[in-house]
PDB file of N, CA and C in Angstrom:
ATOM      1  N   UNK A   1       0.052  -5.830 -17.433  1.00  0.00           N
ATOM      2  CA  UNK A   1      -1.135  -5.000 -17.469  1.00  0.00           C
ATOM      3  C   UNK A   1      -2.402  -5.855 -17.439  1.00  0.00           C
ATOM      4  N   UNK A   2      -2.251  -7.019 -18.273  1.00  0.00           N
ATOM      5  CA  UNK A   2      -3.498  -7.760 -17.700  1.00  0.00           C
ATOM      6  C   UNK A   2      -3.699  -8.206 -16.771  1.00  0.00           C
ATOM      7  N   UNK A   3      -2.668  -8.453 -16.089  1.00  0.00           N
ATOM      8  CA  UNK A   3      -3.071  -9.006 -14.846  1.00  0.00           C
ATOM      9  C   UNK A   3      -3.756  -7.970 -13.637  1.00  0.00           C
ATOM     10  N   UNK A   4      -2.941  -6.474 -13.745  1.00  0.00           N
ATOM     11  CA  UNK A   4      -4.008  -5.376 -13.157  1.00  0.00           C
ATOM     12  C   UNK A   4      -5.429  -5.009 -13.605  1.00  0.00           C
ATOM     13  N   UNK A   5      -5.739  -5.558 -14.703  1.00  0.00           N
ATOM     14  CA  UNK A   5      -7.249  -5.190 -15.244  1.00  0.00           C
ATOM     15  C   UNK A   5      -8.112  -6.333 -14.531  1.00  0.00           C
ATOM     16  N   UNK A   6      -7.244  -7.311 -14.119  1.00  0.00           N
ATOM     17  CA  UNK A   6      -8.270  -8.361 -13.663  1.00  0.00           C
ATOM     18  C   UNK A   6      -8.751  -8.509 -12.363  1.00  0.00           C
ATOM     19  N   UNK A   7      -7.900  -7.026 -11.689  1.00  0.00           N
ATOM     20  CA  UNK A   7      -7.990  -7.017 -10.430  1.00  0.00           C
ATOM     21  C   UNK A   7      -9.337  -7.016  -9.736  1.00  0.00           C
ATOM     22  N   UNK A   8      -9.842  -7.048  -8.666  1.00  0.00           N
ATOM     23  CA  UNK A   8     -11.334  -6.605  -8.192  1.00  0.00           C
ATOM     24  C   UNK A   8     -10.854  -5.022  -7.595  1.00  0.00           C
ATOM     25  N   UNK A   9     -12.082  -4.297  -7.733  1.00  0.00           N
ATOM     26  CA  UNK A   9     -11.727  -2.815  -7.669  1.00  0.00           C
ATOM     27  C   UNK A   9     -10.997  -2.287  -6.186  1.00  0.00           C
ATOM     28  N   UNK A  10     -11.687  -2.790  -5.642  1.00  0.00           N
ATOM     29  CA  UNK A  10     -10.442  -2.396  -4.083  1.00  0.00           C
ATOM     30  C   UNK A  10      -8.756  -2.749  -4.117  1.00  0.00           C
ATOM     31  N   UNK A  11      -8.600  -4.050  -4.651  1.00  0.00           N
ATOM     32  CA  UNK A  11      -7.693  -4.206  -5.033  1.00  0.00           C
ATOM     33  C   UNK A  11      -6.528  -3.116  -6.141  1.00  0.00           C
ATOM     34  N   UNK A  12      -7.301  -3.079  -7.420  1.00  0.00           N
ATOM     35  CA  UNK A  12      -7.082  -2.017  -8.203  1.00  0.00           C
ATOM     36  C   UNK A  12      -6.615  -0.426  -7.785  1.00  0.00           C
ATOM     37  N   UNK A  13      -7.487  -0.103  -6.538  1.00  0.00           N
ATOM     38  CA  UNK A  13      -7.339   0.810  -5.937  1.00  0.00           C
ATOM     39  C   UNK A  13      -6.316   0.908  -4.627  1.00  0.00           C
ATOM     40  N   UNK A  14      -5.802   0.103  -4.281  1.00  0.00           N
ATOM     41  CA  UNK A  14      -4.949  -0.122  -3.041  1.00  0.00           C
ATOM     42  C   UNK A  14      -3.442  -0.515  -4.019  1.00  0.00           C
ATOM     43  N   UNK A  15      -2.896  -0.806  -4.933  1.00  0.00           N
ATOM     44  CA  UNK A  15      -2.245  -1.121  -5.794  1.00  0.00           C
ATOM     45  C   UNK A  15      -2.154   0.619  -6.262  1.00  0.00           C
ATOM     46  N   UNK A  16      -3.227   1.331  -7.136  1.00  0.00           N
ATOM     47  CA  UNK A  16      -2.967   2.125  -7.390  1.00  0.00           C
ATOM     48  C   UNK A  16      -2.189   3.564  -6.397  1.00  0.00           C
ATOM     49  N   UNK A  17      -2.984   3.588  -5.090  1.00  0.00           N
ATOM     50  CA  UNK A  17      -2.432   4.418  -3.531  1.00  0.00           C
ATOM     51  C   UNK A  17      -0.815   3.982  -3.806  1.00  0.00           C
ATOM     52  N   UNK A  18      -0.741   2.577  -3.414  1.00  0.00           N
ATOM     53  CA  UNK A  18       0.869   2.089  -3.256  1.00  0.00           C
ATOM     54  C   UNK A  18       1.727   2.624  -3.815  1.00  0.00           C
ATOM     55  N   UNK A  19       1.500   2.631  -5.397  1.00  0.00           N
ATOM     56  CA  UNK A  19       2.352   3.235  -5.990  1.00  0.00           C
ATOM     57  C   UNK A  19       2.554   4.944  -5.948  1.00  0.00           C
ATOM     58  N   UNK A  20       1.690   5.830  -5.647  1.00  0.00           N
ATOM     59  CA  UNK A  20       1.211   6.905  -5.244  1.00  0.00           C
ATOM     60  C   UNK A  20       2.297   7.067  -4.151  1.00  0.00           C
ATOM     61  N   UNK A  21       1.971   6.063  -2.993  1.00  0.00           N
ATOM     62  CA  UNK A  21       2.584   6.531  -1.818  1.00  0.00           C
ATOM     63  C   UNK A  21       4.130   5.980  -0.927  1.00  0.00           C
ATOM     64  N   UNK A  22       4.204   4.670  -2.248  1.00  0.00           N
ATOM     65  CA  UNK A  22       5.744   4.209  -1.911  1.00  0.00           C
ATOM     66  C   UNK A  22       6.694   4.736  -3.118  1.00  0.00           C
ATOM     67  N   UNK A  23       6.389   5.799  -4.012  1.00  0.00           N
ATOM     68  CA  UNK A  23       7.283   5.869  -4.932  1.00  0.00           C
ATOM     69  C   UNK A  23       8.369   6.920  -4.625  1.00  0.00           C
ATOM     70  N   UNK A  24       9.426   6.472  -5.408  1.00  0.00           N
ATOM     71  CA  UNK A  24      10.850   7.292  -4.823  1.00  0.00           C
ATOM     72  C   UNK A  24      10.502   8.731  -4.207  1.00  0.00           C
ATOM     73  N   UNK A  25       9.906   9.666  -5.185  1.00  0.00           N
ATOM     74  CA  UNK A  25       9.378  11.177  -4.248  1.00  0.00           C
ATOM     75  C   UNK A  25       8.655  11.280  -3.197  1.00  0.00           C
ATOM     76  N   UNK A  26       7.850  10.424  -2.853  1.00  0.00           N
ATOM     77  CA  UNK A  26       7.127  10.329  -1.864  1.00  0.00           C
ATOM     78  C   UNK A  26       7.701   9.769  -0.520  1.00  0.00           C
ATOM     79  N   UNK A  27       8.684   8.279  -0.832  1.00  0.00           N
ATOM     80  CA  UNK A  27       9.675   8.515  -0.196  1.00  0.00           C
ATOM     81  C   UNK A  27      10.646   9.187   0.802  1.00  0.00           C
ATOM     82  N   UNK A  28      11.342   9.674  -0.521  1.00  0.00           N
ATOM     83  CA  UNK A  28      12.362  10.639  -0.287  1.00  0.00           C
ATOM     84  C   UNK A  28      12.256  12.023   0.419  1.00  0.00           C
ATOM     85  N   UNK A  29      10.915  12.547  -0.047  1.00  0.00           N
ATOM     86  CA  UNK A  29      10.651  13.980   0.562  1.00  0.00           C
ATOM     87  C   UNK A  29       9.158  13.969   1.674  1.00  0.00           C
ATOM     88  N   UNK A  30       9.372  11.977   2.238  1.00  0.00           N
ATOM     89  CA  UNK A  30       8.708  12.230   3.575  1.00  0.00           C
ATOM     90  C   UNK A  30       7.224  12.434   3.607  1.00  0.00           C
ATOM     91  N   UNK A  31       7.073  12.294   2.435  1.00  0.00           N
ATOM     92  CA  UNK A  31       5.183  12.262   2.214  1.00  0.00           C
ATOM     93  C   UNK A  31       4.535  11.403   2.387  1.00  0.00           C
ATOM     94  N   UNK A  32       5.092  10.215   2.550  1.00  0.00           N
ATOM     95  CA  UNK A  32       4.216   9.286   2.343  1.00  0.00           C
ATOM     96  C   UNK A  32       2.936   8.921   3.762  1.00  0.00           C
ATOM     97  N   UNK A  33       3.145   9.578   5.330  1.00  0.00           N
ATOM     98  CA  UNK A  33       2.494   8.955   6.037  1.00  0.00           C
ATOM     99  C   UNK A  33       1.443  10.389   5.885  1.00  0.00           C
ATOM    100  N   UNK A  34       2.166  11.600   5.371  1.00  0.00           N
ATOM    101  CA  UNK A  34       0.843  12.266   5.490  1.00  0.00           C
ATOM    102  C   UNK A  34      -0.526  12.090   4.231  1.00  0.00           C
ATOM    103  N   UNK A  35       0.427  10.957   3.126  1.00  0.00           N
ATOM    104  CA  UNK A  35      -0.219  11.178   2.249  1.00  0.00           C
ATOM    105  C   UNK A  35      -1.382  10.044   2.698  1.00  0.00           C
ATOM    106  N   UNK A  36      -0.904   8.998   3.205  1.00  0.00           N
ATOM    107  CA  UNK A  36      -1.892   7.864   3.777  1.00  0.00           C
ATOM    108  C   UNK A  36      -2.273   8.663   4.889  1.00  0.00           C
ATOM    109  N   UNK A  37      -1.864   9.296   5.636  1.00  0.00           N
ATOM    110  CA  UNK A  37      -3.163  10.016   6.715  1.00  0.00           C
ATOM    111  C   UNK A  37      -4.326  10.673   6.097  1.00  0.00           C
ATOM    112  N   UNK A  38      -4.040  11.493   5.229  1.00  0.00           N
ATOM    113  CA  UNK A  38      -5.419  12.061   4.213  1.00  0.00           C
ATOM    114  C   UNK A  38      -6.221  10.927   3.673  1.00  0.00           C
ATOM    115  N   UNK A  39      -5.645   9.943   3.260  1.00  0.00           N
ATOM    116  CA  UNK A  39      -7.038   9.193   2.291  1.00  0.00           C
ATOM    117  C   UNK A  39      -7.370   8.185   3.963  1.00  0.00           C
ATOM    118  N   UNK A  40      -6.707   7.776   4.658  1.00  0.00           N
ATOM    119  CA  UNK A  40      -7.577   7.176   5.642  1.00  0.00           C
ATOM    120  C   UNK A  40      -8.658   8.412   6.652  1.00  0.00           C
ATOM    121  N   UNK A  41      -8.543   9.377   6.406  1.00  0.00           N
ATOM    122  CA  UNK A  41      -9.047  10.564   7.198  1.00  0.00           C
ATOM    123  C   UNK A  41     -10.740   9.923   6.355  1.00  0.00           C
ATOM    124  N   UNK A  42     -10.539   9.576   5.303  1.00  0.00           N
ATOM    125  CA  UNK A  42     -11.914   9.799   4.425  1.00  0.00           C
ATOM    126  C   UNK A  42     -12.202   8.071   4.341  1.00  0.00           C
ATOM    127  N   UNK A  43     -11.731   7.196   5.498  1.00  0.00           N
ATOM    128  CA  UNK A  43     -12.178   6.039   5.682  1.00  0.00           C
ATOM    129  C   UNK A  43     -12.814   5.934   6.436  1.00  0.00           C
ATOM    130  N   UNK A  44     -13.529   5.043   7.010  1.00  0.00           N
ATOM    131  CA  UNK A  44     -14.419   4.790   8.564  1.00  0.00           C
ATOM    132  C   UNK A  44     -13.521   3.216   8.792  1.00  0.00           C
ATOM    133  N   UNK A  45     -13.472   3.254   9.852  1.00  0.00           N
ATOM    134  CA  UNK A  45     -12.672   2.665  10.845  1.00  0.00           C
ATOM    135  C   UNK A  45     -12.521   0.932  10.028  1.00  0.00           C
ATOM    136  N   UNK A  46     -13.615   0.313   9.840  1.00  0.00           N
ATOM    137  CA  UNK A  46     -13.595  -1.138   8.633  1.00  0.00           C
ATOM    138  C   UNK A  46     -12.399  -0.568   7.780  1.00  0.00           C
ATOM    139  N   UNK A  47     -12.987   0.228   6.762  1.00  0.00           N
ATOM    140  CA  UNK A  47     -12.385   0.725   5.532  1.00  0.00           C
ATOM    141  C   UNK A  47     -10.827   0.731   5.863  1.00  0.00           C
ATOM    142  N   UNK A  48     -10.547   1.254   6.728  1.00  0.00           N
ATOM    143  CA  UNK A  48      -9.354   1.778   6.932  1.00  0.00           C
ATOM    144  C   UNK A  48      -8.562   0.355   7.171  1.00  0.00           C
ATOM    145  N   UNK A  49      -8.918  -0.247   8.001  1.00  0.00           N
ATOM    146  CA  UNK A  49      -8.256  -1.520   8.264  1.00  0.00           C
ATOM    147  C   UNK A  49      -7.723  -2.668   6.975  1.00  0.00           C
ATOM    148  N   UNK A  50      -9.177  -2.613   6.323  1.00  0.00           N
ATOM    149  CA  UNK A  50      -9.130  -3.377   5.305  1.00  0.00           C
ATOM    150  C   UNK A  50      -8.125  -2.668   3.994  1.00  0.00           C
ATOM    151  N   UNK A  51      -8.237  -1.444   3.969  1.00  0.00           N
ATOM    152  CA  UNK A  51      -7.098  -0.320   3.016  1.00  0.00           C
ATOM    153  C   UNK A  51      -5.583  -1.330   3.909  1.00  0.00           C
ATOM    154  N   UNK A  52      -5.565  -0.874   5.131  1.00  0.00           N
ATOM    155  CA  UNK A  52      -4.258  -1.276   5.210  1.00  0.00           C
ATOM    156  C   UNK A  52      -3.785  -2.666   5.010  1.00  0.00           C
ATOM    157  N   UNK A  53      -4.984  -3.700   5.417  1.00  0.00           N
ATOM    158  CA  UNK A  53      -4.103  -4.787   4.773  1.00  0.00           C
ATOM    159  C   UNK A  53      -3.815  -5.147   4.066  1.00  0.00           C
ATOM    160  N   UNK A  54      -4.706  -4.518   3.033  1.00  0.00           N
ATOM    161  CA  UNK A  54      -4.400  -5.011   1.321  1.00  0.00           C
ATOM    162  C   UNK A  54      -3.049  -3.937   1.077  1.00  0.00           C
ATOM    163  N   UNK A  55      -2.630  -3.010   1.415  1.00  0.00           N
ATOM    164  CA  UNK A  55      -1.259  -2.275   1.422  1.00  0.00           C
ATOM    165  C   UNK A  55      -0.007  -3.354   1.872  1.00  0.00           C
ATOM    166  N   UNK A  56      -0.476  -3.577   3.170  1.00  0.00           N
ATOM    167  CA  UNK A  56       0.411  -4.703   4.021  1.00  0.00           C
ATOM    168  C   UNK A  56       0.738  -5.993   3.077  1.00  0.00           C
ATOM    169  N   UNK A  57      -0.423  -6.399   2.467  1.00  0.00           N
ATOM    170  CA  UNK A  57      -0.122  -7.386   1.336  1.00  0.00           C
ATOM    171  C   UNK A  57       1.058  -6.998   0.027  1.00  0.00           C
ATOM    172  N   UNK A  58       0.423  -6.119  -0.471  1.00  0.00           N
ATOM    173  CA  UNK A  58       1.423  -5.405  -1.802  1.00  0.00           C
ATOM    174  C   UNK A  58       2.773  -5.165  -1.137  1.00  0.00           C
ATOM    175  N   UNK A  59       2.941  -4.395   0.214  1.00  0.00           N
ATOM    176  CA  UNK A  59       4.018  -4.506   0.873  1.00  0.00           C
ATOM    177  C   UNK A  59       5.264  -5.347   0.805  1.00  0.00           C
ATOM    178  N   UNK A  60       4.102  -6.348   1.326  1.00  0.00           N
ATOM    179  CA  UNK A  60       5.272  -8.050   1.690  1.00  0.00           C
ATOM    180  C   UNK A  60       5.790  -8.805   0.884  1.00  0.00           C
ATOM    181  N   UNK A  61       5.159  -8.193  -0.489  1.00  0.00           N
ATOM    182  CA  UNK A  61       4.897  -9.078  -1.999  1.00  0.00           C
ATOM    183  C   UNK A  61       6.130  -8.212  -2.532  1.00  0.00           C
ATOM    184  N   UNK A  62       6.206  -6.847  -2.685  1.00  0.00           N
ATOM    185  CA  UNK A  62       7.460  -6.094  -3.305  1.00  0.00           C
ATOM    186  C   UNK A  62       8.821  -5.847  -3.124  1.00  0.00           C
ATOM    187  N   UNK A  63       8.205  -5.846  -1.503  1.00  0.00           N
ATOM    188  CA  UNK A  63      10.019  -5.513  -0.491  1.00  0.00           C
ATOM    189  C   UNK A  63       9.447  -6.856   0.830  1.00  0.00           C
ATOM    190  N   UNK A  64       9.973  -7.735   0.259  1.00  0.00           N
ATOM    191  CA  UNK A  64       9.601  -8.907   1.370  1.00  0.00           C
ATOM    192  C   UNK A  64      10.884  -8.874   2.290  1.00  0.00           C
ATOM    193  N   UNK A  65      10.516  -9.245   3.742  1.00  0.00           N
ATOM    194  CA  UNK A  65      11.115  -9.059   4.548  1.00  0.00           C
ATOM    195  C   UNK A  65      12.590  -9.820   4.470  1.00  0.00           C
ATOM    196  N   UNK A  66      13.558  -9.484   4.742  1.00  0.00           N
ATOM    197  CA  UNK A  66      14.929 -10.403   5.054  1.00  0.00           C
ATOM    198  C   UNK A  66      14.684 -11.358   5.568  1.00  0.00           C
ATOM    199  N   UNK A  67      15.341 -12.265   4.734  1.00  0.00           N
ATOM    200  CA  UNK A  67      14.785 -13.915   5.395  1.00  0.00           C
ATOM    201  C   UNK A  67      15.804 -13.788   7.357  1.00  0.00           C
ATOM    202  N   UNK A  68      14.911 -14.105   8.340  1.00  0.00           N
ATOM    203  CA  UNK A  68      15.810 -14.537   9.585  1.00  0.00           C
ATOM    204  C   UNK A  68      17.334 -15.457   9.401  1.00  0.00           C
ATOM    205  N   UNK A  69      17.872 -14.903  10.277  1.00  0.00           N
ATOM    206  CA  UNK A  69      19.209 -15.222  10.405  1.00  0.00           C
ATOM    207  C   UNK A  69      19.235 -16.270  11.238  1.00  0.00           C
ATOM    208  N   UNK A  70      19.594 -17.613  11.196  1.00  0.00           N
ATOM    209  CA  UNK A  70      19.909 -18.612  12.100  1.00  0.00           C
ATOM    210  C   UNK A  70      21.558 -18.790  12.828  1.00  0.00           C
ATOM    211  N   UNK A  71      21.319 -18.316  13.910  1.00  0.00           N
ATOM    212  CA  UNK A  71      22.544 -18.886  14.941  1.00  0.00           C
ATOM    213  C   UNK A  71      23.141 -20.478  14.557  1.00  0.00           C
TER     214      UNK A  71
END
């Protein structure tokens, strides 16, 4: 928890969406791109970009990709 209080507020807030929009119900019952289509609806085109990479970050950090397979 301290380490989320120390966040800077965009941060705080893109952390908070994530969990909002990757959690098991949201998931499971398929909400999740309409739920990120509504809050980017109320972005302007910067905003939106910058929302997604800091998502893309928390992303890569929680469910990091399968390491490549070498032949």
């Amino acid at each position: 928890m301290d380490a989320m209080n120390d966040l800077w507020p965009e941060n705080m807030a893109a952390w908070t969406l994530f969990h909002q929009v990757a959690c098991r119900f949201s998931v499971d019952f398929h909400a999740t791109p309409p739920m990120l289509a509504a809050v980017l609806r109320e972005c302007d085109a910067e905003e939106s970009l910058e929302l997604l990479q800091r998502l893309s970050v928390i992303y890569d950090t929680v469910y990091p990709p399968p390491p490549k397979k070498t032949n």
